[in-house]
N, C-alpha and C. Protein backbone atom coordinates (compact mmCIF):
# COMPACT_ATOMS: atom_id res chain seq x y z
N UNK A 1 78.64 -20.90 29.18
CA UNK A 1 78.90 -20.71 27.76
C UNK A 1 78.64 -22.03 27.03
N UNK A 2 77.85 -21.99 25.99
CA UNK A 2 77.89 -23.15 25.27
C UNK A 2 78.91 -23.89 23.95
N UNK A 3 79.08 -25.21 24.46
CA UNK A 3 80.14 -25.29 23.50
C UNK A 3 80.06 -25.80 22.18
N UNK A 4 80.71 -25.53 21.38
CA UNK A 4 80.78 -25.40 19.99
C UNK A 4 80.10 -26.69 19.20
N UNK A 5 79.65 -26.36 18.20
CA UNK A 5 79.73 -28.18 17.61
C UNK A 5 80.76 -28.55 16.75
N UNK A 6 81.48 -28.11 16.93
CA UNK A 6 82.82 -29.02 16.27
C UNK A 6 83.86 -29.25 17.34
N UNK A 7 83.62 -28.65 18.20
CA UNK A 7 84.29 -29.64 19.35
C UNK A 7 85.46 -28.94 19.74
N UNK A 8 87.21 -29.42 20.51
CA UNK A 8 88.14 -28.73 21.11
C UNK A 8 88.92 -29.58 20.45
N UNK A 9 89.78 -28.56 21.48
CA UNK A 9 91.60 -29.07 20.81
C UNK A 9 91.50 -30.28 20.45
N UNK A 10 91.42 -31.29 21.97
CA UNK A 10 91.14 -32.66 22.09
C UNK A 10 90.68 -33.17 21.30
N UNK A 11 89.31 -32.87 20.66
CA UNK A 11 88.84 -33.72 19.43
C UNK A 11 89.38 -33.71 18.23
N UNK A 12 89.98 -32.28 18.00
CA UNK A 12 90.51 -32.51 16.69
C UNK A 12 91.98 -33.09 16.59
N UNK A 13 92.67 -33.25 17.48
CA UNK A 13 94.29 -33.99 17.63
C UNK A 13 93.32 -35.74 17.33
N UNK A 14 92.88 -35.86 18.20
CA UNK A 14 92.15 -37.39 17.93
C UNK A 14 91.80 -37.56 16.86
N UNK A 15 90.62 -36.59 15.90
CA UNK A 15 90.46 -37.16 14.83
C UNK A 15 91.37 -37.20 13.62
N UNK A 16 92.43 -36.11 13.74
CA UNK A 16 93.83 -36.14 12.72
C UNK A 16 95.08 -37.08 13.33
N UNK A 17 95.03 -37.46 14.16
CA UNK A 17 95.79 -38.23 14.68
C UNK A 17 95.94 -39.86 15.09
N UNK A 18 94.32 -40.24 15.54
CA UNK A 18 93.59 -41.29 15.03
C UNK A 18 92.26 -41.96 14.51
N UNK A 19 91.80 -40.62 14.10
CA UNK A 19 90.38 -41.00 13.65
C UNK A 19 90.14 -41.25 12.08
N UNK A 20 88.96 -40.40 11.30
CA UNK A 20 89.22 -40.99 10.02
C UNK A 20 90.36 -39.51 9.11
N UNK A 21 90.58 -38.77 10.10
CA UNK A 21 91.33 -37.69 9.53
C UNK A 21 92.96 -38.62 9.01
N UNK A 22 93.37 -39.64 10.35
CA UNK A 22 94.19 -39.97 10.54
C UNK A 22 94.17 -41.36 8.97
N UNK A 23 92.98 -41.43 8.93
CA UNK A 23 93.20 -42.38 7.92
C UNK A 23 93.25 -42.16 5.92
N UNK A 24 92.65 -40.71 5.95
CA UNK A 24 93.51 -39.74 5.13
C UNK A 24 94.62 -39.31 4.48
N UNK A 25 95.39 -39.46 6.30
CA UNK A 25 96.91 -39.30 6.01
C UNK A 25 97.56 -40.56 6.13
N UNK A 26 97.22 -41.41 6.55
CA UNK A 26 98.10 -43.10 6.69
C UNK A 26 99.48 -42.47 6.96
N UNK A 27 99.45 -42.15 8.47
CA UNK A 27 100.90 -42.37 9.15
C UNK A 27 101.47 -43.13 8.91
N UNK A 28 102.87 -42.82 9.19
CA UNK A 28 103.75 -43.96 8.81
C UNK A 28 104.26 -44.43 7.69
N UNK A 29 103.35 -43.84 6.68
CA UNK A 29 103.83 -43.89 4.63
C UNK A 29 104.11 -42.91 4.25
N UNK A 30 104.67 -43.58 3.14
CA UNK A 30 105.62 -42.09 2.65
C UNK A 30 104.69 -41.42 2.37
N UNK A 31 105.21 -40.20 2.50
CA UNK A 31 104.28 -38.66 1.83
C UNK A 31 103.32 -38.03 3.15
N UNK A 32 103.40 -39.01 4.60
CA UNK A 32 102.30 -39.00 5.44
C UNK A 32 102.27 -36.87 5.75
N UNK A 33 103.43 -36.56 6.26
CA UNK A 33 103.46 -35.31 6.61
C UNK A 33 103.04 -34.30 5.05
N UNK A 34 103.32 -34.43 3.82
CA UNK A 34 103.27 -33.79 3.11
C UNK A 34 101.55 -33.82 3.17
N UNK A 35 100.75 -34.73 2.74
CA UNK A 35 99.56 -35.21 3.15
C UNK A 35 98.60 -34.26 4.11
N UNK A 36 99.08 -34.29 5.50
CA UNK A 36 98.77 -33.75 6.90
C UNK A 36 98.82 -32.14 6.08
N UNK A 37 100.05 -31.71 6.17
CA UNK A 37 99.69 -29.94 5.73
C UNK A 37 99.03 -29.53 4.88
N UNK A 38 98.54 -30.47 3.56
CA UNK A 38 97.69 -30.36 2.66
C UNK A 38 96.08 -29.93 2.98
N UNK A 39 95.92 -31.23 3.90
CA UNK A 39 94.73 -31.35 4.54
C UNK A 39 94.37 -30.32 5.54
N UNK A 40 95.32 -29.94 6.33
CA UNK A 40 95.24 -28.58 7.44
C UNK A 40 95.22 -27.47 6.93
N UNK A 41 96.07 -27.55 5.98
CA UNK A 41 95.80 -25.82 5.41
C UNK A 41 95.06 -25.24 5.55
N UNK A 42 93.78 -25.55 4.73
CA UNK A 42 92.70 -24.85 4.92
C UNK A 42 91.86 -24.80 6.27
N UNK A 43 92.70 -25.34 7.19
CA UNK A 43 91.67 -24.82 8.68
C UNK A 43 92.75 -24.12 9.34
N UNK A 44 94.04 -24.30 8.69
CA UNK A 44 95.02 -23.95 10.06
C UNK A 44 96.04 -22.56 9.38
N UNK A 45 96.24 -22.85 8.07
CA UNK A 45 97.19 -21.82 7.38
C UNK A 45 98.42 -21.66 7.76
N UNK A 46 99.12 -21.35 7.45
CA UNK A 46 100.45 -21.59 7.79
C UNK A 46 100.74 -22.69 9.09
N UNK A 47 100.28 -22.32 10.13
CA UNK A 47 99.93 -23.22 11.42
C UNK A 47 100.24 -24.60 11.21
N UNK A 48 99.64 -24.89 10.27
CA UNK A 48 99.65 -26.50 9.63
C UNK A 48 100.92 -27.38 9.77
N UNK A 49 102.10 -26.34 9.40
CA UNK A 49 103.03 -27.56 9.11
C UNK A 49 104.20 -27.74 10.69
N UNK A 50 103.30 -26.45 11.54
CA UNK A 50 103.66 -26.78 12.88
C UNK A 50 103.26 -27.90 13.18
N UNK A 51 101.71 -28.00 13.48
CA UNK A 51 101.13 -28.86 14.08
C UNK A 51 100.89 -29.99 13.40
N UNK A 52 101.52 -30.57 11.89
CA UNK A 52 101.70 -31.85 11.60
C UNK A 52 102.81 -32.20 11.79
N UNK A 53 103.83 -31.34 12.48
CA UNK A 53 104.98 -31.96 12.72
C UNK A 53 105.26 -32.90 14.10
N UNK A 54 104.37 -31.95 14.83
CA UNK A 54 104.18 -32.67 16.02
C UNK A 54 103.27 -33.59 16.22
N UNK A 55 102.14 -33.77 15.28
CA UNK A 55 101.26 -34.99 14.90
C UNK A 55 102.30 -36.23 14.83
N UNK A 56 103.08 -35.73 13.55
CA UNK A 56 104.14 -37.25 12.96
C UNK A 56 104.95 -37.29 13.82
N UNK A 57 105.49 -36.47 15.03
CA UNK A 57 106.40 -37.11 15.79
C UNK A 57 105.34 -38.30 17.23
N UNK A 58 104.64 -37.61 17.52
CA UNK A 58 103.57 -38.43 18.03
C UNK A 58 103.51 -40.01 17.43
N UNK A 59 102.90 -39.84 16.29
CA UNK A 59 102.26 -41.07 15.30
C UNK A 59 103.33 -41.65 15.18
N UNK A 60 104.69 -41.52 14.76
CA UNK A 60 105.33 -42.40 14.15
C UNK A 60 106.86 -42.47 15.43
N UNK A 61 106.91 -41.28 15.84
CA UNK A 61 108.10 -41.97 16.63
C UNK A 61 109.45 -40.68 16.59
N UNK A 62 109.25 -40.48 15.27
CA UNK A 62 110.65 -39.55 14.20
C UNK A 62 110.01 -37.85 14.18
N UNK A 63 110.98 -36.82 13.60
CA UNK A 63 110.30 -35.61 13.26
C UNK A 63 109.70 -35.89 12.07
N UNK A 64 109.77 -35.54 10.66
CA UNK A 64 109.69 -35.10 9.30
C UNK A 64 111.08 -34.84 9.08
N UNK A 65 111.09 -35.69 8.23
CA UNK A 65 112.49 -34.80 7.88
C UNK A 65 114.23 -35.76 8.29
N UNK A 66 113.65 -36.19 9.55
CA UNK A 66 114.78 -37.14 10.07
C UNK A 66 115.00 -38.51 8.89
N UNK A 67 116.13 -38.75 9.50
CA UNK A 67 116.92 -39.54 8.88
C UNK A 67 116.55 -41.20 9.14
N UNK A 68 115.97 -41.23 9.38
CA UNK A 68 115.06 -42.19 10.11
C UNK A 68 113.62 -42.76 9.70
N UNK A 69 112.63 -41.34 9.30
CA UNK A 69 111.74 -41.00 8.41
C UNK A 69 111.32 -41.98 7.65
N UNK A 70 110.40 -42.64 8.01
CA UNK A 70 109.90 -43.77 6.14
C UNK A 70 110.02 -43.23 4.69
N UNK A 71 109.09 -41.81 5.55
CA UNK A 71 108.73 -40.81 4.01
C UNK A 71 110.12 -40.12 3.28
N UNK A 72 111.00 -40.20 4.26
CA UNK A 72 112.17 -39.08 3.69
C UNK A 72 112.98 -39.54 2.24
N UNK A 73 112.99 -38.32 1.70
CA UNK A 73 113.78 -38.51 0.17
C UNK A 73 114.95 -38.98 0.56
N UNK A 74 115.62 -39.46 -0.42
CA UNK A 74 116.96 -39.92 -0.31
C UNK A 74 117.94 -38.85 -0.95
């Protein structure tokens, strides 16, 4: 079977996670997760704010949301 040209799982966690997808969202600053689901939406749909959650716990350390959070409201 031949494979795709946009590539697998693998490539796309890398390029939203550290490629120039990742530099889009600038982990680690505020707004980074709000950012991430913006940008996924339109490939992932609802999906999105799964899989940027587990992006920003990856990238930064914290969930979204925690108390801990750079981005989190006060």
């Amino acid at each position: 079977m031949a494979r795709s040209k946009g590539g697998n799982a693998s490539t796309l966690k890398r390029y939203w996670g550290q490629g120039r997808g990742a530099a889009k969202i600038r982990w680690g600053s505020p707004g980074d997760y709000t950012r991430c689901t913006e940008q996924l939406h339109k490939y992932l749909g609802a999906r999105a704010k799964g899989y940027c959650a587990r992006l920003h716990r990856e990238r930064t350390g914290v969930w979204p949301g925690d108390r801990r959070n750079v981005g989190r409201r006060r």
